[in-house]
Protein backbone atom coordinates (compact mmCIF):
# COMPACT_ATOMS: atom_id res chain seq x y z
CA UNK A 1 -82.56 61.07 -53.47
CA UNK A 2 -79.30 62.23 -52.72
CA UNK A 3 -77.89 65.48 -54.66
CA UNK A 4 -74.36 67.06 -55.50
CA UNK A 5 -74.94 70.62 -54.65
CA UNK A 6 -71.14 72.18 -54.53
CA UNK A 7 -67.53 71.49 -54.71
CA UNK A 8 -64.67 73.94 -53.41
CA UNK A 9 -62.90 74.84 -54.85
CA UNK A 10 -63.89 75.46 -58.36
CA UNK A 11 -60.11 74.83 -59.67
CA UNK A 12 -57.66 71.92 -58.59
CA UNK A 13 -54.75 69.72 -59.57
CA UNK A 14 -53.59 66.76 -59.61
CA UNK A 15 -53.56 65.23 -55.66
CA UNK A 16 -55.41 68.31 -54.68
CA UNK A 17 -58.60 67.80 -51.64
CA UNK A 18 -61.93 68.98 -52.54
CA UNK A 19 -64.97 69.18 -50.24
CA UNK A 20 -68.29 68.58 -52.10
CA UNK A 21 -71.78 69.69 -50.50
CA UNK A 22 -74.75 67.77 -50.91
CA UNK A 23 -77.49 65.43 -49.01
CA UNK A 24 -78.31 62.40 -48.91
CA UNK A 25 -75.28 60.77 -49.47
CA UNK A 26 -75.04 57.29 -48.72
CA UNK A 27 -72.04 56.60 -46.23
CA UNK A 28 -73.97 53.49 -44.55
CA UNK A 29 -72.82 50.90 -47.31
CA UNK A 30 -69.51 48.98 -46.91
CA UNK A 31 -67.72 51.05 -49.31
CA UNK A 32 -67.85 54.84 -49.91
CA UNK A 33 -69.58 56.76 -52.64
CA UNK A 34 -68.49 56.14 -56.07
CA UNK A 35 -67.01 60.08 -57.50
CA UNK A 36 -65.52 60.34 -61.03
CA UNK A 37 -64.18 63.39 -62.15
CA UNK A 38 -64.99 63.26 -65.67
CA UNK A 39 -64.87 59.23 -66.15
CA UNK A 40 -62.41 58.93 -64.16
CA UNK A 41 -62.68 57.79 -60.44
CA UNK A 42 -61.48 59.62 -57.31
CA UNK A 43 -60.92 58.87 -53.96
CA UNK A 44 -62.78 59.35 -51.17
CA UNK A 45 -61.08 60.52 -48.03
CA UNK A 46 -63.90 61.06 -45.52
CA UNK A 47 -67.84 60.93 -45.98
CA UNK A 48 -70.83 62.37 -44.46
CA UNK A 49 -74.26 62.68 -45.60
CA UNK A 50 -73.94 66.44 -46.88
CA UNK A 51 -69.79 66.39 -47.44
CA UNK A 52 -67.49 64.26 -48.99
CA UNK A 53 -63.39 64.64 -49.40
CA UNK A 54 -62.27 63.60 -52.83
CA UNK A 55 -58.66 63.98 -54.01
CA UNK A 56 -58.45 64.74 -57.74
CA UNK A 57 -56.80 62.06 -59.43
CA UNK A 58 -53.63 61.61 -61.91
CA UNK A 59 -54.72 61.18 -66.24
CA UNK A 60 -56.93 64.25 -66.21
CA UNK A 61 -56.79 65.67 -69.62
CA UNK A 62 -57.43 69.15 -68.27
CA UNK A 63 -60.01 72.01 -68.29
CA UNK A 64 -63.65 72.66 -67.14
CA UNK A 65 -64.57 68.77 -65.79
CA UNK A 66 -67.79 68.03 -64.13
CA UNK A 67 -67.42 65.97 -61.10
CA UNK A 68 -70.54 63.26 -60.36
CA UNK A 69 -71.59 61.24 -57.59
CA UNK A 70 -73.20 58.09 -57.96
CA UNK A 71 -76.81 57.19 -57.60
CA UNK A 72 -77.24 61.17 -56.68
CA UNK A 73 -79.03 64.58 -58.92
CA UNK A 74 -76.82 67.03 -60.43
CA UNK A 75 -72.91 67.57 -61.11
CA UNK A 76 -70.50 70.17 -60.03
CA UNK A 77 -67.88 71.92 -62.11
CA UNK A 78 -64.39 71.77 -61.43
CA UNK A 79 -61.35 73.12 -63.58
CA UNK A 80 -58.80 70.97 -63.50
CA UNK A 81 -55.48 72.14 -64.51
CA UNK A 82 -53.18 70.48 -67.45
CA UNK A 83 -49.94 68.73 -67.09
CA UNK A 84 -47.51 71.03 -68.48
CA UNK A 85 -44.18 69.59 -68.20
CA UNK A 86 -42.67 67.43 -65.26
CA UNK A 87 -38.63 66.87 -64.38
CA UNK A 88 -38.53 70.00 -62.81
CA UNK A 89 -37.06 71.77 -59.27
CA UNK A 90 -38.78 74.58 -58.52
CA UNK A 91 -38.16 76.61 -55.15
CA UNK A 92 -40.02 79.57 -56.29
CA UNK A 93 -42.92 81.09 -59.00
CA UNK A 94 -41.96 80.71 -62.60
CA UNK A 95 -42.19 83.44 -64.82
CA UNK A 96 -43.80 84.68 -68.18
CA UNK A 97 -42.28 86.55 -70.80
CA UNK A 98 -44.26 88.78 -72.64
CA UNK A 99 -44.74 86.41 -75.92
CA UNK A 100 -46.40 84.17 -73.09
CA UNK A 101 -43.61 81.59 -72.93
CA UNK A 102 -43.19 80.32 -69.48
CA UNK A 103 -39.50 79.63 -67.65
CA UNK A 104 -39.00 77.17 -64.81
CA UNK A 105 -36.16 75.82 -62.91
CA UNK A 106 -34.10 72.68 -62.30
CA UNK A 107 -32.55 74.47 -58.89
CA UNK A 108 -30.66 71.00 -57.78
CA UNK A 109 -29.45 70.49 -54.21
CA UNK A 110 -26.95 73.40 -52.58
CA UNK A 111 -24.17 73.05 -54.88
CA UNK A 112 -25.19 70.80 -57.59
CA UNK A 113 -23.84 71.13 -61.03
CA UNK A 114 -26.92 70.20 -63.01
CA UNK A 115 -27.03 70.17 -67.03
CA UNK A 116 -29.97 72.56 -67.62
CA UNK A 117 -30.45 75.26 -65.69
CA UNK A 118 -33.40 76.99 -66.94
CA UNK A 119 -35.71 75.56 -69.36
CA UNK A 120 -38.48 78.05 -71.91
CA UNK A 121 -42.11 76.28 -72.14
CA UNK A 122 -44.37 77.26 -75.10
CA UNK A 123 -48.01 77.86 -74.83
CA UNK A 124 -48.50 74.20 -76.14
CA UNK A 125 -45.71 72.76 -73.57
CA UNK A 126 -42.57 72.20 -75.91
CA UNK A 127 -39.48 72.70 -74.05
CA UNK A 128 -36.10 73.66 -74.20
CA UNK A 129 -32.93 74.54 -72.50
CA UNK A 130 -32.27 77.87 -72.44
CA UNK A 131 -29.45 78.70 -69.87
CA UNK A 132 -26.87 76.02 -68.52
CA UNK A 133 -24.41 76.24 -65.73
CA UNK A 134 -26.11 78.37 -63.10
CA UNK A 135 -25.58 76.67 -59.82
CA UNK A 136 -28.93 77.01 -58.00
CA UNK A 137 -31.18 78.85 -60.08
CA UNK A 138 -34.30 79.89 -57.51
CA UNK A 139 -36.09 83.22 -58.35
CA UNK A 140 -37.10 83.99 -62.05
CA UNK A 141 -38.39 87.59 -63.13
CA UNK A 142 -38.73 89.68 -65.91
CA UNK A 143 -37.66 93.28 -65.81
CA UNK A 144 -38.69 96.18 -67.85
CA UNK A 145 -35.88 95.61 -70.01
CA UNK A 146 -37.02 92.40 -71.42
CA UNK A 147 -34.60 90.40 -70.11
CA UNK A 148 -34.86 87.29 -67.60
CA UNK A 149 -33.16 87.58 -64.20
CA UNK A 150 -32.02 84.25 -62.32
CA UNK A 151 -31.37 84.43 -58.55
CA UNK A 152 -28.52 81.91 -56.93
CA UNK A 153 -28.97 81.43 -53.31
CA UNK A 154 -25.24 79.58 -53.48
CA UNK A 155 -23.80 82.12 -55.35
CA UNK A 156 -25.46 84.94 -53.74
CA UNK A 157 -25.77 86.56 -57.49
CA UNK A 158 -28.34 87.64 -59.92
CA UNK A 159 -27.74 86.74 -63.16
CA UNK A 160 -28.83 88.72 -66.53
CA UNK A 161 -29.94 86.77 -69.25
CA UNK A 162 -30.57 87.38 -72.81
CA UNK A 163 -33.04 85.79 -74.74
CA UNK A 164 -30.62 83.19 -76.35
CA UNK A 165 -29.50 82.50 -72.91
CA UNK A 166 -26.12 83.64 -72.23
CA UNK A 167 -25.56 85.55 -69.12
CA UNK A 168 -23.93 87.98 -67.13
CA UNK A 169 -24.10 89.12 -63.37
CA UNK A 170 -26.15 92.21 -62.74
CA UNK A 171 -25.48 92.19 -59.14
CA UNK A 172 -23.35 89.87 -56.83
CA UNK A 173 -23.30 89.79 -52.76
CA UNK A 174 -26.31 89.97 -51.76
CA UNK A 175 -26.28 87.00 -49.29
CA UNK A 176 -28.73 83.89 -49.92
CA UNK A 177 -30.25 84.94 -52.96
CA UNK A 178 -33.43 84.23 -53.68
CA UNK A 179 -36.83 86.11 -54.48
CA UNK A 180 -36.75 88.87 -56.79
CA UNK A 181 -39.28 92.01 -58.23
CA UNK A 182 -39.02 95.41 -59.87
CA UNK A 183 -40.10 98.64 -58.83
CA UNK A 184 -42.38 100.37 -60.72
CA UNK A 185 -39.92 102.75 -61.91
CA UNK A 186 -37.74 99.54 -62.94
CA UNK A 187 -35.20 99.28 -59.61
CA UNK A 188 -34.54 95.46 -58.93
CA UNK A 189 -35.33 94.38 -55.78
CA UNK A 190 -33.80 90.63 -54.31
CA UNK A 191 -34.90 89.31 -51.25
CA UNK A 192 -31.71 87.70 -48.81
CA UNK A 193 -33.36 84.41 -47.36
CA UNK A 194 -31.69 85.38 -43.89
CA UNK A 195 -34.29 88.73 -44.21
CA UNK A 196 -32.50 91.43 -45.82
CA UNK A 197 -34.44 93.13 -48.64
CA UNK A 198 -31.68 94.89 -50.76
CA UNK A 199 -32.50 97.72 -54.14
CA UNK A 200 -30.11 97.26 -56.78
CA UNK A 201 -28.62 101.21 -57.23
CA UNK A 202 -27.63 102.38 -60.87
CA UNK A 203 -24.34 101.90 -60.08
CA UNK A 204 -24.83 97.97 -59.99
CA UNK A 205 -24.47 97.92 -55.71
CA UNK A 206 -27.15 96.71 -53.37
CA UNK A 207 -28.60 98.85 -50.99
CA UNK A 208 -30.72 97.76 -47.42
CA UNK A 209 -34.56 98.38 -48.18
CA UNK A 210 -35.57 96.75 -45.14
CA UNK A 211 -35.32 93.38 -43.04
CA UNK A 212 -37.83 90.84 -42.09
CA UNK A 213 -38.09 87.59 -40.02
CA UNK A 214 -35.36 85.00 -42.12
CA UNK A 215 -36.86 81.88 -43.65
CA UNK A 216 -35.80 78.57 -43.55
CA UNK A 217 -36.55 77.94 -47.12
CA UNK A 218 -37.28 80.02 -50.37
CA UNK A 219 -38.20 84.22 -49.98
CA UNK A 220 -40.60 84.97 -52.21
CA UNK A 221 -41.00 88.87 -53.33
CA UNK A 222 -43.87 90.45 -55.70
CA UNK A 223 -44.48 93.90 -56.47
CA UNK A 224 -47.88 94.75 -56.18
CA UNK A 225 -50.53 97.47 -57.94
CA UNK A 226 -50.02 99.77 -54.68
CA UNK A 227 -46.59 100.28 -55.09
CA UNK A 228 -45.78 98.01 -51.78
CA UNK A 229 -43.68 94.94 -52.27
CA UNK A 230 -45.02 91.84 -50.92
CA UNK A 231 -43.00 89.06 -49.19
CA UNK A 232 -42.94 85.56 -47.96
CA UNK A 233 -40.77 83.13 -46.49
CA UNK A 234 -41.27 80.12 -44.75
CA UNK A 235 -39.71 80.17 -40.83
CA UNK A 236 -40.34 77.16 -38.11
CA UNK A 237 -43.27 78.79 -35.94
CA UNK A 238 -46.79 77.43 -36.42
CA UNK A 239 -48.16 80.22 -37.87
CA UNK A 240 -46.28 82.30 -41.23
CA UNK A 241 -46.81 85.98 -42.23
CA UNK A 242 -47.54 87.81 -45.56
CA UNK A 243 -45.17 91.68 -45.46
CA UNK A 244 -46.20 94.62 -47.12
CA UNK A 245 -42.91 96.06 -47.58
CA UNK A 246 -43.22 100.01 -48.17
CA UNK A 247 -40.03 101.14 -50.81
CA UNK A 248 -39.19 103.49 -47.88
CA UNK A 249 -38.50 100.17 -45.45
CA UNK A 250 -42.12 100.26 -43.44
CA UNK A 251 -42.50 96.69 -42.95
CA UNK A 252 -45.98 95.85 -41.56
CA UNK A 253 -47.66 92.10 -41.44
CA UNK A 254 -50.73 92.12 -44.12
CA UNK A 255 -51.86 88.46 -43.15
CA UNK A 256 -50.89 86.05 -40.56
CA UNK A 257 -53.18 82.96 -41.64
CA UNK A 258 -50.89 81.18 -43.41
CA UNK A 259 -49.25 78.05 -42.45
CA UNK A 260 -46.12 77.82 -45.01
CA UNK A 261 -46.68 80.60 -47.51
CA UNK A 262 -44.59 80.58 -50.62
CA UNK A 263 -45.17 81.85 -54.14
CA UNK A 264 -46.58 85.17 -54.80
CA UNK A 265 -48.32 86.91 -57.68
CA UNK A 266 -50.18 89.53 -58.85
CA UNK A 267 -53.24 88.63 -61.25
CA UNK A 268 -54.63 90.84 -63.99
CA UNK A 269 -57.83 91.87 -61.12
CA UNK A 270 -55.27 93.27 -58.77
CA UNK A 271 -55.33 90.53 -56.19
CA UNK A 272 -52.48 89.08 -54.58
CA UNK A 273 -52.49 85.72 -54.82
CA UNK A 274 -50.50 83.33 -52.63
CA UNK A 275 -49.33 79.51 -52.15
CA UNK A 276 -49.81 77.76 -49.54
CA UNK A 277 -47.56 74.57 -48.71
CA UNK A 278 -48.36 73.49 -46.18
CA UNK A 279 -48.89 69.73 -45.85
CA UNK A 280 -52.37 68.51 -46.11
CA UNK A 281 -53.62 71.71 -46.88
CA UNK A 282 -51.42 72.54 -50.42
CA UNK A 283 -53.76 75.17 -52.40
CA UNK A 284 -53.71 78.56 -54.31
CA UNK A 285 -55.36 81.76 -52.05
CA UNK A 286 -56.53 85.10 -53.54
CA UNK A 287 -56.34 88.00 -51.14
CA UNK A 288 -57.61 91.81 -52.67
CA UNK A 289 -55.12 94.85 -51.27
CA UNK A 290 -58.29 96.77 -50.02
CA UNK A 291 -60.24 94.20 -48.67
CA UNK A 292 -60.48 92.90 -44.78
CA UNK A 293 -62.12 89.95 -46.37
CA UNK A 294 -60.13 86.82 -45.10
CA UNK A 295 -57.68 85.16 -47.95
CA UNK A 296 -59.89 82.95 -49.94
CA UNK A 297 -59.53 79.67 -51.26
CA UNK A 298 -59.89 79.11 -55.11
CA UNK A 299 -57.58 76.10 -55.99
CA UNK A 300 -55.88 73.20 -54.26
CA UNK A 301 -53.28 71.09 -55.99
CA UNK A 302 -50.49 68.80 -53.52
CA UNK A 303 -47.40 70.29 -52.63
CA UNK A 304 -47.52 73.74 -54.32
CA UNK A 305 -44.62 75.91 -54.39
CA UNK A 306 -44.87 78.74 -57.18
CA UNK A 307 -47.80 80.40 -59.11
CA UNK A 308 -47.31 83.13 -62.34
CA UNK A 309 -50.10 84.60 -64.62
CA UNK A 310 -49.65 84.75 -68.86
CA UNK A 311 -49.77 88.05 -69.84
CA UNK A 312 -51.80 86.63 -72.85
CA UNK A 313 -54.25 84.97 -70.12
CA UNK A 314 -54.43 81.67 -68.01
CA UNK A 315 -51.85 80.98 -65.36
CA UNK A 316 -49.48 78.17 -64.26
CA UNK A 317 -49.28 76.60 -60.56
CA UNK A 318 -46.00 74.51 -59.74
CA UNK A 319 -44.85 71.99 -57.47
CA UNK A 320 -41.55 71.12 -56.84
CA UNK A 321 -41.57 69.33 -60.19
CA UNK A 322 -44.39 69.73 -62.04
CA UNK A 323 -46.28 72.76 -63.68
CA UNK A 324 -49.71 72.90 -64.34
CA UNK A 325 -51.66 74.61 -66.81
CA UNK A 326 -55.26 76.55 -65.47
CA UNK A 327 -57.07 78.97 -68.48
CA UNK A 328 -58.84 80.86 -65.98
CA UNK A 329 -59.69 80.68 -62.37
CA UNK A 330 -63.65 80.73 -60.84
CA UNK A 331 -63.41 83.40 -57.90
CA UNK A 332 -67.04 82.73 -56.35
CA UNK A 333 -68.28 86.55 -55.28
């Protein structure tokens, strides 16, 4: 009889390819084998007798699902994540404050006026407009100061913002704008698209940290446990690189697997965990700092550009225009 052994990964959203292990499946019929996630059916891409290629599909309500097979023994488990909020444009991670409200983007195209440009989420996905008449919002971070900083890549600015959303610059000219951290002792850091890594001084100029490969679409920065900054951007070769970024300016490549890496964040177990857009194979990776254990796969979702943690638990994934919801990931040992 045949029987559902597997699925990976454990986590997934909407439009996101999962492989699920078994035997015995029957791919002699006319048609392919019937998989529901929950009661809900999903598509089968390609079959075998021990692997099948489902893509999750849209109405999930969210959380721990288990996914079934037709005709065949056992389920797997699969956390699905929960539609959060849609109309968005996100170009890079959104960010947490610390009362676990989440900020996103509408970014626009280069130069667009658009009415709201950063929106506040609550834990149970109300929204609201928080700032208005950024031009290009991209990177979103919180710095030890409480306050929310706003990258534009037009403007080549970083904007503070307060929690009632009104705003003033905290540093201008430094070039394409886009991904931005803190140093542990509470220095910004914003990374230049065209590979310039500048450290905002106390005096409110930008200083050269280092310089790295220029991407042809967001630069993502996060500051990891090891005091190293971590950095992506997208170029046009085949292959993309993860930095480690030293606060001195040692720039060394920490992984070269990638295809299109793009958001970046740290998770409560000191992992780094990455994005990966590229088409066809869209997903979440978790890579640990002290490991030579290849990145590893734990969620896949379609067209993934961002990823940020809750402080108060559970993280969010984000496509261009859509955030989902995840209460925990399952990182198989």
């Amino acid at each position: 009889m045949p029987r559902v052994v597997s699925v990976t990964p454990a986590a997934a959203t909407t439009g996101g390819h999962l492989i699920v292990v078994g035997d015995g499946f029957d791919t002699s019929g006319p048609s392919l084998p019937d998989v529901r996630i929950g009661d809900v059916p999903a598509r089968v891409s390609a079959a075998r007798a021990s692997r099948l290629t489902v893509t999750v599909p849209p109405g999930l309500p969210g959380g721990v699902l288990p996914l079934t097979v037709a005709g065949a023994e056992g389920h797997a488990s699969i956390q699905v994540g929960r539609l959060l909020t849609e109309g968005l444009h996100q170009v890079d991670s959104p960010a947490f404050d610390a009362q676990g409200r989440l900020h996103v983007t509408y970014s626009g195209a280069r130069g667009q006026q658009v009415p709201v440009s950063v929106f506040r989420i609550d834990r149970d996905g109300g929204r609201e407009s928080l700032v208005t008449g950024l031009v290009n919002p991209t990177a979103l971070a919180f710095g030890p100061d409480g306050h929310l900083y706003v990258s534009s890549r037009f403007e080549g600015v970083v904007y503070k913002v307060d929690d009632n959303g009104h705003y003033e610059t905290a540093v201008s000219d430094v070039g394409v704008a886009c991904g931005l951290a803190f140093t542990p002792e509470g220095s910004l850091l914003v990374g230049d698209r065209s590979g310039t890594i500048f450290r905002v001084l106390p005096n409110g100029h930008a200083a050269m940290v280092a310089s790295v490969p220029p991407s042809v679409a967001a630069f993502h920065l996060a500051m990891g446990p090891d005091g190293n900054l971590y950095v992506s951007g997208p170029t046009l070769t085949a292959r993309d690189h993860v930095y480690r970024v030293s606060l001195d300016g040692k720039v060394e490549v920490a992984w070269s697997d990638f295809g299109r890496p793009q958001g970046l964040a740290f998770g409560a177990d000191g992992a780094l965990y990455i994005v990966e857009a590229l088409s066809g194979a869209s997903g979440l990776y978790r890579v640990e700092l002290e490991s030579a254990a290849p990145p590893q796969l734990v969620l896949r979702g379609a067209g993934l550009v961002g990823v940020a943690f809750d402080p108060l638990g559970g993280l969010v994934v984000t496509s261009n225009d859509t955030a989902w919801r995840l209460e925990k990931l399952t990182i198989d040992d």
